[in-house]
Protein backbone atom coordinates (compact mmCIF):
# COMPACT_ATOMS: atom_id res chain seq x y z
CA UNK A 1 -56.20 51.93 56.26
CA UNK A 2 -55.81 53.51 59.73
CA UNK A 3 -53.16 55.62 59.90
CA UNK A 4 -52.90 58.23 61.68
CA UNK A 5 -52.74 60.74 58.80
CA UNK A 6 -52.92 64.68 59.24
CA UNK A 7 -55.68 66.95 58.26
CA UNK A 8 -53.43 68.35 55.59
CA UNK A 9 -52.17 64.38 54.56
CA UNK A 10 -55.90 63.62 54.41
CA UNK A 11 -56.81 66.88 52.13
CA UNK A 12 -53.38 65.34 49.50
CA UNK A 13 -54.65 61.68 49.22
CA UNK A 14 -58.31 62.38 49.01
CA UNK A 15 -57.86 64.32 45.21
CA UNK A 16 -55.47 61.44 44.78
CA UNK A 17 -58.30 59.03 43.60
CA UNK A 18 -57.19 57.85 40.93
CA UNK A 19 -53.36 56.45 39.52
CA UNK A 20 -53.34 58.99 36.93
CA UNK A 21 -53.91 61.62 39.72
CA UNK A 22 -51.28 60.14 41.46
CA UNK A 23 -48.91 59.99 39.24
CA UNK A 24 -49.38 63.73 38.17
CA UNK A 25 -48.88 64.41 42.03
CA UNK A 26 -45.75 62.50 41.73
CA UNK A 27 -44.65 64.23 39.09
CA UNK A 28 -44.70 67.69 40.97
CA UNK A 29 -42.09 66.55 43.25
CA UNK A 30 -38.54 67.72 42.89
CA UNK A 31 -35.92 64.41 42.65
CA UNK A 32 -34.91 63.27 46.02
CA UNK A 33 -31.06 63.36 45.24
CA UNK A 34 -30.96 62.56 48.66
CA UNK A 35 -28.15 65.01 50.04
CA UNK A 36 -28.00 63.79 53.46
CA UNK A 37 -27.41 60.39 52.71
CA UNK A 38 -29.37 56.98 51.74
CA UNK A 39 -33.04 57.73 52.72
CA UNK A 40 -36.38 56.08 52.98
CA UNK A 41 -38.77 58.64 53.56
CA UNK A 42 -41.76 57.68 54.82
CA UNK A 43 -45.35 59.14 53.06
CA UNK A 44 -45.90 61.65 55.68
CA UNK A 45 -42.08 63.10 54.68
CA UNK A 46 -42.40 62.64 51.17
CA UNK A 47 -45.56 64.89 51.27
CA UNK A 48 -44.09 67.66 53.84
CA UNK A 49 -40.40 67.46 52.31
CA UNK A 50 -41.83 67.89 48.68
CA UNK A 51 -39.42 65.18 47.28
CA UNK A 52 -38.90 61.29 46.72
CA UNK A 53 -36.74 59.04 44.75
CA UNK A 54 -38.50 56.00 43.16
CA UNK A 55 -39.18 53.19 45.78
CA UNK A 56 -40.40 56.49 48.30
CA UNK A 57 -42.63 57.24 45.06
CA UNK A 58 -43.54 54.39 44.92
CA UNK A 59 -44.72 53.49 48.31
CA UNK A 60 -46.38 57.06 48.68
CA UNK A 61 -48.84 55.77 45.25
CA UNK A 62 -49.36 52.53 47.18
CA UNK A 63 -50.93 54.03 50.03
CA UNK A 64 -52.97 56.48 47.98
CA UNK A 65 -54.47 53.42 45.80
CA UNK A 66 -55.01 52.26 49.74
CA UNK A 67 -56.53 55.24 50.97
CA UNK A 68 -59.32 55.00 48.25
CA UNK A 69 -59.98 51.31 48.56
CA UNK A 70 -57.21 49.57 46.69
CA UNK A 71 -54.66 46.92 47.38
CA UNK A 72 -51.43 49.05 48.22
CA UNK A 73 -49.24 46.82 45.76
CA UNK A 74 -45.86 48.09 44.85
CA UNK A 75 -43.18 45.75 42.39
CA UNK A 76 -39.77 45.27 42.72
CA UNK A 77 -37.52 45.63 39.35
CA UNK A 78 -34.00 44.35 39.81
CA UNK A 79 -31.08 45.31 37.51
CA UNK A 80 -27.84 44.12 37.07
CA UNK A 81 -24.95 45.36 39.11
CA UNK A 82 -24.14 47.86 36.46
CA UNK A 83 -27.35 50.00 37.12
CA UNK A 84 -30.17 50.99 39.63
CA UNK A 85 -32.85 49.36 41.10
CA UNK A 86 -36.54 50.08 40.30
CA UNK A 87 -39.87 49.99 42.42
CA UNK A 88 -43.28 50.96 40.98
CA UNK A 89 -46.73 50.56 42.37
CA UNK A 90 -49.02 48.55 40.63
CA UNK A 91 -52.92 48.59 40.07
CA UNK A 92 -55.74 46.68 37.84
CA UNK A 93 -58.48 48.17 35.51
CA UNK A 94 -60.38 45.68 34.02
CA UNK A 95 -58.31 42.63 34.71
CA UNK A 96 -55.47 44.46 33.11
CA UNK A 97 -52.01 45.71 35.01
CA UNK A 98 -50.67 49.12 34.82
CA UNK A 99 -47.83 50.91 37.07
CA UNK A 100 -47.01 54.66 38.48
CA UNK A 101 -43.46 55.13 39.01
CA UNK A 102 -41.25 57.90 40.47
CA UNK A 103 -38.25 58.51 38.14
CA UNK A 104 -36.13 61.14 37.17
CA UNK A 105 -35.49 60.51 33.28
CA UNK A 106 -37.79 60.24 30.11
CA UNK A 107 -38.58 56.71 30.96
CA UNK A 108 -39.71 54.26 33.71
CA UNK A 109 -42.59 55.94 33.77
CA UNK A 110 -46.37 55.41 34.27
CA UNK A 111 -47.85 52.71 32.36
CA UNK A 112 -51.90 52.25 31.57
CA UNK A 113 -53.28 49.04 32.56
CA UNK A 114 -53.65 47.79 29.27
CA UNK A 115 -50.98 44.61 30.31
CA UNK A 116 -52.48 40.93 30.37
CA UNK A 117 -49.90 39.91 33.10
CA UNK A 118 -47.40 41.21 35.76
CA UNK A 119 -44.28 39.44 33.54
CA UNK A 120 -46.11 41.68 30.20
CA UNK A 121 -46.04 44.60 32.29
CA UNK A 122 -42.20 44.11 34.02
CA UNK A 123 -41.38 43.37 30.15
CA UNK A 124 -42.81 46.69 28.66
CA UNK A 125 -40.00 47.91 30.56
CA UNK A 126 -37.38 46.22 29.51
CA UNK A 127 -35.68 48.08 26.20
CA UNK A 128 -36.09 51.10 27.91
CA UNK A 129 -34.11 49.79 30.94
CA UNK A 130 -30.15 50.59 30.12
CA UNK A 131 -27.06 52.49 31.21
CA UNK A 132 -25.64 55.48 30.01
CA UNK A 133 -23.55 53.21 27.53
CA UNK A 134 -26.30 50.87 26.30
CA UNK A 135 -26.17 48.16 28.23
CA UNK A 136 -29.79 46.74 28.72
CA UNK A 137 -30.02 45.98 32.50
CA UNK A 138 -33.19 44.53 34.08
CA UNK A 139 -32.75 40.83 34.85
CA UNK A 140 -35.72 39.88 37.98
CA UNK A 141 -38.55 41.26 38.95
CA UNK A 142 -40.72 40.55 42.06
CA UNK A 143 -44.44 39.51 42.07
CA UNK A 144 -46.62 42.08 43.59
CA UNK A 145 -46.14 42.86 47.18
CA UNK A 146 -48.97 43.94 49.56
CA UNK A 147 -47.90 46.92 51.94
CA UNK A 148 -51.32 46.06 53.89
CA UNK A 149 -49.66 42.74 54.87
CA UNK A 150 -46.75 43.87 56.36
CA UNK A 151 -46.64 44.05 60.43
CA UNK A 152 -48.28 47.72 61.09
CA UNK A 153 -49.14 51.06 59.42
CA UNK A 154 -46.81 53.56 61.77
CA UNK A 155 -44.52 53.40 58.76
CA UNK A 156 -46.79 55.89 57.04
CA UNK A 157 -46.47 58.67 59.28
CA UNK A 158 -42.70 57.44 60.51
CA UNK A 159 -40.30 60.31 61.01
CA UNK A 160 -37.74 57.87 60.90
CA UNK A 161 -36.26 56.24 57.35
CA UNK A 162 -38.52 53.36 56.59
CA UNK A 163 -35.79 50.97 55.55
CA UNK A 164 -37.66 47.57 57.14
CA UNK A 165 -40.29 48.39 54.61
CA UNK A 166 -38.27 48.44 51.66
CA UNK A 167 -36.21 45.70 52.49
CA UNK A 168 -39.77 43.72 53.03
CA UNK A 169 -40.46 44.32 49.01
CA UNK A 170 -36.50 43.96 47.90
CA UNK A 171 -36.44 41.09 49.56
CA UNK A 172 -38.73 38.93 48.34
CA UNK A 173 -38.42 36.25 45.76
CA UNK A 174 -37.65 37.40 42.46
CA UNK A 175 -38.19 35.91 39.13
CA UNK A 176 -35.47 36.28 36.24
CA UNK A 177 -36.42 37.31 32.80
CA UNK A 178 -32.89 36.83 30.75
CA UNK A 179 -30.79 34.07 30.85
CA UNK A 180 -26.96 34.52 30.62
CA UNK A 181 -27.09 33.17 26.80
CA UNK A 182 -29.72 35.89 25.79
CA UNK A 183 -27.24 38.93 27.90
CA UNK A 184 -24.14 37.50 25.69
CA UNK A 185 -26.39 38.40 22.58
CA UNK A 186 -28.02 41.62 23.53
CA UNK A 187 -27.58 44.50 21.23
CA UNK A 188 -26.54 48.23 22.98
CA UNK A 189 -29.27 50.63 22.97
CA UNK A 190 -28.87 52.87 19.59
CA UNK A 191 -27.18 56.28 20.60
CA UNK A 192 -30.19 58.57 19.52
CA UNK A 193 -32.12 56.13 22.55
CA UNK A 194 -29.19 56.70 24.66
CA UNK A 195 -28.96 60.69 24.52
CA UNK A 196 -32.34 60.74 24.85
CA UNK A 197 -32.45 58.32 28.08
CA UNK A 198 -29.76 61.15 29.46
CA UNK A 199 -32.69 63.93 29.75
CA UNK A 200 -33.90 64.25 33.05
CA UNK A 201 -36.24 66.41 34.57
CA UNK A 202 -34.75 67.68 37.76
CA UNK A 203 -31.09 68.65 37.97
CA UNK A 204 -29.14 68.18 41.07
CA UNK A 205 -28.30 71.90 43.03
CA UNK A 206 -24.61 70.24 44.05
């Protein structure tokens, strides 16, 4: 990676050496309810703004895995239009997959890499993945992406939203996981699953 990073960037992603350092540095930052508008903050804002939603999360723990060596590989989750989007970063350990994600609720989260597969690992998420009233929403998912493949690093440091990046992961094939026979049979989440999917940990100051 050859960014051109800050001293203080540099002092962040070097204790950010591993993904469960990571994601306990995501986990310090405040909710980007995003105030101003759609954003894509790029890494450099994320760190000096102290905030992200989950695709900035997401691509922040990319280029941490890439500052210490590791394919910057983040994975698209798409939901129906009834719900939100999801974008984690993914890593291996031992030939297994496991994901660090930016979220705001009880779930979503990080997973170990303890999953045989990408389509285990998208899957893990799946029950967990529903709306306020139940309905279980994740349909595709994208393989991994690699943010070292994509045209130049400025996006890193960009002052600017980072939109062209995200769009390069959103849109890239996606594979579906549900066909229209299994939605027509799914069961709502139970309402004790439901309350608790309704906790979140950082509460907008509107």
């Amino acid at each position: 990676m050859q960014s051109n990073l800050s001293p203080l960037e540099h002092q962040i992603l070097k204790k950010l050496f591993s993904p469960a350092r990571i994601q306990d540095y995501l986990n310090t930052l405040p909710i980007n309810f995003e105030p101003e508008g759609d954003t894509a903050l790029s890494p450099r804002r994320v760190m000096r703004e102290k905030r992200a939603h989950c695709a900035e999360g997401a691509l922040l723990a990319a280029v941490a895995l890439w500052y210490h060596g590791e394919p910057p590989l983040v994975l698209d989750l798409e939901s129906s239009r009834h719900d939100f989007d999801h974008m984690v970063a993914v890593f291996r350990r031992r030939g297994h997959w496991g994901a660090i994600g930016k979220t705001n609720h009880a779930v979503l989260r990080y997973r170990e890499p303890v999953y045989e597969s990408i389509h285990e690992l998208v899957m893990s998420f799946f029950h967990e993945y529903f709306t306020d009233d139940g309905k279980k929403t994740l349909r595709t998912y994208s393989d991994p992406i690699d943010l070292s493949k994509y045209k130049n690093q400025s996006w890193i440091t960009s002052e600017k939203n980072i939109w062209p990046v995200v769009d390069f992961v959103i849109e890239r094939p996606h594979y579906e996981i549900v066909s229209r026979e299994m939605i027509a049979g799914f069961r709502k989440a139970d309402p004790i699953e439901r309350k608790a999917g309704r906790l979140v940990e950082w509460k907008s100051k509107r």
